[in-house]
C-alpha atoms as a PDB file:
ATOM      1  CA  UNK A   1      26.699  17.049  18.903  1.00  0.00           C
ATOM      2  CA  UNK A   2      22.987  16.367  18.748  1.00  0.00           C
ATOM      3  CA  UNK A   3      23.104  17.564  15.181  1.00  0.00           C
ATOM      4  CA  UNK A   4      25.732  15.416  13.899  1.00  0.00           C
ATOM      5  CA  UNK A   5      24.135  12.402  15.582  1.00  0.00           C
ATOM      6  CA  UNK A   6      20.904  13.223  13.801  1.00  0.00           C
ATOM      7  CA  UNK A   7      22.534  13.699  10.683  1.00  0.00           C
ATOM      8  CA  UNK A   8      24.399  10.113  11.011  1.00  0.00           C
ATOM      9  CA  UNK A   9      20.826   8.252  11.860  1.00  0.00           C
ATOM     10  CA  UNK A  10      19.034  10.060   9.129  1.00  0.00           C
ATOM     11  CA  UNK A  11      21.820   8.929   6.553  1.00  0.00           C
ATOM     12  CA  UNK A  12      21.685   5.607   7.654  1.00  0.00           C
ATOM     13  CA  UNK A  13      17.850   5.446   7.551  1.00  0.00           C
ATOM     14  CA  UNK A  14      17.979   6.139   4.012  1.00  0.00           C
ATOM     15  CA  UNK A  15      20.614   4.109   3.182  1.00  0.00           C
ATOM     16  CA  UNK A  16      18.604   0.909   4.664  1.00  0.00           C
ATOM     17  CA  UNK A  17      15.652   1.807   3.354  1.00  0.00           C
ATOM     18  CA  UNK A  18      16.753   1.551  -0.306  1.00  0.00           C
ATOM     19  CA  UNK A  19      15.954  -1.588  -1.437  1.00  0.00           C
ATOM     20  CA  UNK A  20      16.622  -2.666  -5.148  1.00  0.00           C
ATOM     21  CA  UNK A  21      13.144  -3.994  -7.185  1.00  0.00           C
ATOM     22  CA  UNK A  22      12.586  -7.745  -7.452  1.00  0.00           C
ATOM     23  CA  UNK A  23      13.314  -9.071 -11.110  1.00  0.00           C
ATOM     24  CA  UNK A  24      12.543 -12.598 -11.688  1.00  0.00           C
ATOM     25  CA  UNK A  25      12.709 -13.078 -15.265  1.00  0.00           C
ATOM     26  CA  UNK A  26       9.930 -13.126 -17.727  1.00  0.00           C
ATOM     27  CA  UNK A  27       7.969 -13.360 -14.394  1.00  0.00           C
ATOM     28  CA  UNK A  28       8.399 -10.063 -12.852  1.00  0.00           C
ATOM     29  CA  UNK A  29       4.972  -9.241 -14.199  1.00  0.00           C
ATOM     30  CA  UNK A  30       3.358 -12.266 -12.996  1.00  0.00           C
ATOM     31  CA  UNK A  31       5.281 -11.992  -9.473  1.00  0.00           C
ATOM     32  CA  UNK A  32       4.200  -8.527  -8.525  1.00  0.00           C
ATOM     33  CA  UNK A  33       0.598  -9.247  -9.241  1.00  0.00           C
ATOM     34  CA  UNK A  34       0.500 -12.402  -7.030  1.00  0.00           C
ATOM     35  CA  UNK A  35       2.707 -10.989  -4.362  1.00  0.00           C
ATOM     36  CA  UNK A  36      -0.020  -8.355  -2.249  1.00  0.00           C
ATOM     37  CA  UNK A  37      -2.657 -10.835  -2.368  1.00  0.00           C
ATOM     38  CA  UNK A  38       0.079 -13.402  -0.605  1.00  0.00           C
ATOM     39  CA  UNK A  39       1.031 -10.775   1.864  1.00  0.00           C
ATOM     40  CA  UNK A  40      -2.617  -9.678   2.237  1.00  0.00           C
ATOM     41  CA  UNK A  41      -4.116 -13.332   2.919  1.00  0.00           C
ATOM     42  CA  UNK A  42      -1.204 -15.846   3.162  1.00  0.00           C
ATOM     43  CA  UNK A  43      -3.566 -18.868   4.194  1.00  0.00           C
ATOM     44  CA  UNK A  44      -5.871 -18.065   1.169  1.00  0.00           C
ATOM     45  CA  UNK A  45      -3.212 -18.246  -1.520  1.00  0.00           C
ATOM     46  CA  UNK A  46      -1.927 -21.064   0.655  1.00  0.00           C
ATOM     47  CA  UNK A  47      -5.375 -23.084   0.544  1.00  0.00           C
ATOM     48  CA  UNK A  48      -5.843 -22.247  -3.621  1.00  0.00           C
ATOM     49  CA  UNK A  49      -2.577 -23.128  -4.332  1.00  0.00           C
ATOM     50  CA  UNK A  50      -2.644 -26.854  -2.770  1.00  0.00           C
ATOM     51  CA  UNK A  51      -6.122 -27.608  -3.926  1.00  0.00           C
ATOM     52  CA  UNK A  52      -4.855 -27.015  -7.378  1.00  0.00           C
ATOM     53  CA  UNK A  53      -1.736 -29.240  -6.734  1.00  0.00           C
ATOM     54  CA  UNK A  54      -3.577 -31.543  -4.718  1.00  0.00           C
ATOM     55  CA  UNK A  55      -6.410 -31.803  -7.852  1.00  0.00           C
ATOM     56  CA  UNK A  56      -3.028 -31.675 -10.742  1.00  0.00           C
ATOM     57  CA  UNK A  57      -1.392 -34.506  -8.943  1.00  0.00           C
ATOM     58  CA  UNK A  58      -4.459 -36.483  -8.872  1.00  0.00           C
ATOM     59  CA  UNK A  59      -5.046 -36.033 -12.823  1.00  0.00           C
ATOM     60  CA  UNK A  60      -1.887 -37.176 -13.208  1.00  0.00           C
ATOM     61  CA  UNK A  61      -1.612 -40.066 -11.175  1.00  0.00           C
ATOM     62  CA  UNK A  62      -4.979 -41.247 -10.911  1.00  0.00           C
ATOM     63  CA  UNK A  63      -6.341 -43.769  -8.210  1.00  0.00           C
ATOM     64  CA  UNK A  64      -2.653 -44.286  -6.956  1.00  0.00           C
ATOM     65  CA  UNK A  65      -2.897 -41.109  -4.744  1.00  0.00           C
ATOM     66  CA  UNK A  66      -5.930 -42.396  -2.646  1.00  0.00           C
ATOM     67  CA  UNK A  67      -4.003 -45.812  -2.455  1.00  0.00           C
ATOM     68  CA  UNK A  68      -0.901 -43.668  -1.747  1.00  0.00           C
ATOM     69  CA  UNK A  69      -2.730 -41.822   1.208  1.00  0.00           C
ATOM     70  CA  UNK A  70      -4.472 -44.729   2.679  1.00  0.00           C
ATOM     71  CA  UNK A  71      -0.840 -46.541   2.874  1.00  0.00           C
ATOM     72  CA  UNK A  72       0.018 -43.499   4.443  1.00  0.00           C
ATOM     73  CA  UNK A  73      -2.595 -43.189   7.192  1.00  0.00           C
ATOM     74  CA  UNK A  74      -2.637 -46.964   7.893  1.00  0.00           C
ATOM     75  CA  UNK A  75       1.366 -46.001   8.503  1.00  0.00           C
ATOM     76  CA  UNK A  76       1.287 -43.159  10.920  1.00  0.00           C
END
């Protein structure tokens, strides 16, 4: 009995635990660098990633994001 049950949770251990590789492309490369250091430090990669799209954003769009934040502010 104690066998059999053994046998059954050892199968299905195994068969959860197989899990098929991420592909995303062209970017698989690129993903499974970036990936530990996102699991490692979440608010890190967090912090990088919005200065660059906060610093992008304000390239493209010039002096209309400060005008678009202080309309913002003056808002909430």
């Amino acid at each position: 009995m104690k066998d059999l049950l053994y046998q059954k949770l050892v199968e299905r251990m195994t068969e959860v635990a197989i899990v098929a590789p991420q592909r995303v492309g062209p970017l698989t490369v690129l993903y499974k660098r970036i990936t530990p250091h996102v699991k490692k430090r979440p608010w890190k990669a967090l912090f990088i990633t919005s200065s660059f799209a906060s610093f992008f954003i304000y390239l493209l769009l010039g002096s209309l994001v400060v005008k678009l934040a202080s309309l913002l502010q003056f808002g909430f």
